[in-house]
Protein backbone atom coordinates (compact mmCIF):
# COMPACT_ATOMS: atom_id res chain seq x y z
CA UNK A 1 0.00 0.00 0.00
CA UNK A 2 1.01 3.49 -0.32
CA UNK A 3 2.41 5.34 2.60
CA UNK A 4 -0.06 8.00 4.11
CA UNK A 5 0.51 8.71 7.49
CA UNK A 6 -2.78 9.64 9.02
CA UNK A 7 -4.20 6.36 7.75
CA UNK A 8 -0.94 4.17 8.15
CA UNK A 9 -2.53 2.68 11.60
CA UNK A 10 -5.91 2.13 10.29
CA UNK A 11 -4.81 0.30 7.54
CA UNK A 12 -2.77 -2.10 9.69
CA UNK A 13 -5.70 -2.25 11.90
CA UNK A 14 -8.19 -3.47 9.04
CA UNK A 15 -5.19 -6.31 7.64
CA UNK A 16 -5.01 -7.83 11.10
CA UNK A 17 -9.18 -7.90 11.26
CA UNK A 18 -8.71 -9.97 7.84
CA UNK A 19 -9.36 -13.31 8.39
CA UNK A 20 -7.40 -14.13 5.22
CA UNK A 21 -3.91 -12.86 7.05
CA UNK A 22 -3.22 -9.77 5.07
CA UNK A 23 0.58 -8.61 5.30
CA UNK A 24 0.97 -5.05 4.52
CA UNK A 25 3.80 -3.51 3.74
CA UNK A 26 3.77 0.62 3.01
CA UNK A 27 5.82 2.08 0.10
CA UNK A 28 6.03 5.63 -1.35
CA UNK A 29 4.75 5.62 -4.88
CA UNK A 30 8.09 6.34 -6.07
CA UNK A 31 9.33 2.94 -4.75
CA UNK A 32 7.04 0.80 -6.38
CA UNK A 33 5.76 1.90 -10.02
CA UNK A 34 2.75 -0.93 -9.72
CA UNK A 35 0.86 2.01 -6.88
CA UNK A 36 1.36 4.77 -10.25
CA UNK A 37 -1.34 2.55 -11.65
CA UNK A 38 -3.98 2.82 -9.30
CA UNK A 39 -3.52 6.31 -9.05
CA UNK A 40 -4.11 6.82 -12.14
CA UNK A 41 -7.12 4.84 -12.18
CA UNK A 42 -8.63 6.68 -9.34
CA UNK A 43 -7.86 9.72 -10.86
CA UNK A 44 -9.87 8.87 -14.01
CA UNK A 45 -12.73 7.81 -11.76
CA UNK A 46 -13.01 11.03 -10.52
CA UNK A 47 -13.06 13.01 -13.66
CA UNK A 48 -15.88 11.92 -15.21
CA UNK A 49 -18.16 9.50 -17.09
CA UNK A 50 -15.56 9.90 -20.23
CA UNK A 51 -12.48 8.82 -18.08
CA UNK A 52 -14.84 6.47 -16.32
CA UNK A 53 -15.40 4.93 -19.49
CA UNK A 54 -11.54 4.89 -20.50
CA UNK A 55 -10.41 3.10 -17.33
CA UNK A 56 -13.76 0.72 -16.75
CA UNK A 57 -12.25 -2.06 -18.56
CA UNK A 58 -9.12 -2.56 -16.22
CA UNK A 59 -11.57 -2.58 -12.89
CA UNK A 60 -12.27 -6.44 -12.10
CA UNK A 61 -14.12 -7.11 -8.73
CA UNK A 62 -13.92 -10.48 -7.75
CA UNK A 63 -15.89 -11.05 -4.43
CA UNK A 64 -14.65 -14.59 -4.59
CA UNK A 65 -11.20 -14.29 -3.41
């Protein structure tokens, strides 16, 4: 996950309430190019339906896992 402070507790918090084990590990985005890609897909998401539309395809929620 990327590092941000204020939350860096809570998000520790919500991987040991997992019952799947969840490790966490924080990185700045600059250490691990893989975050730049989310960020970039939330950014779309907030721009509008015609970003929306650009970045829907690479959004895959599987509930089964």
């Amino acid at each position: 996950m990327e590092t941000d402070e204020p939350y860096r507790q809570l998000d520790l918090a919500v991987a040991a309430s997992e019952s799947r084990g969840l490790e966490v590990t924080h990185l700045h985005a600059a250490d691990e190019p893989l975050l730049w890609a989310s960020d970039a897909i939330a950014w779309c998401l907030q721009r509008g339906a015609a970003w929306e539309a650009r970045v829907r395809p690479m959004i895959v929620l599987d509930h089964a896992v």
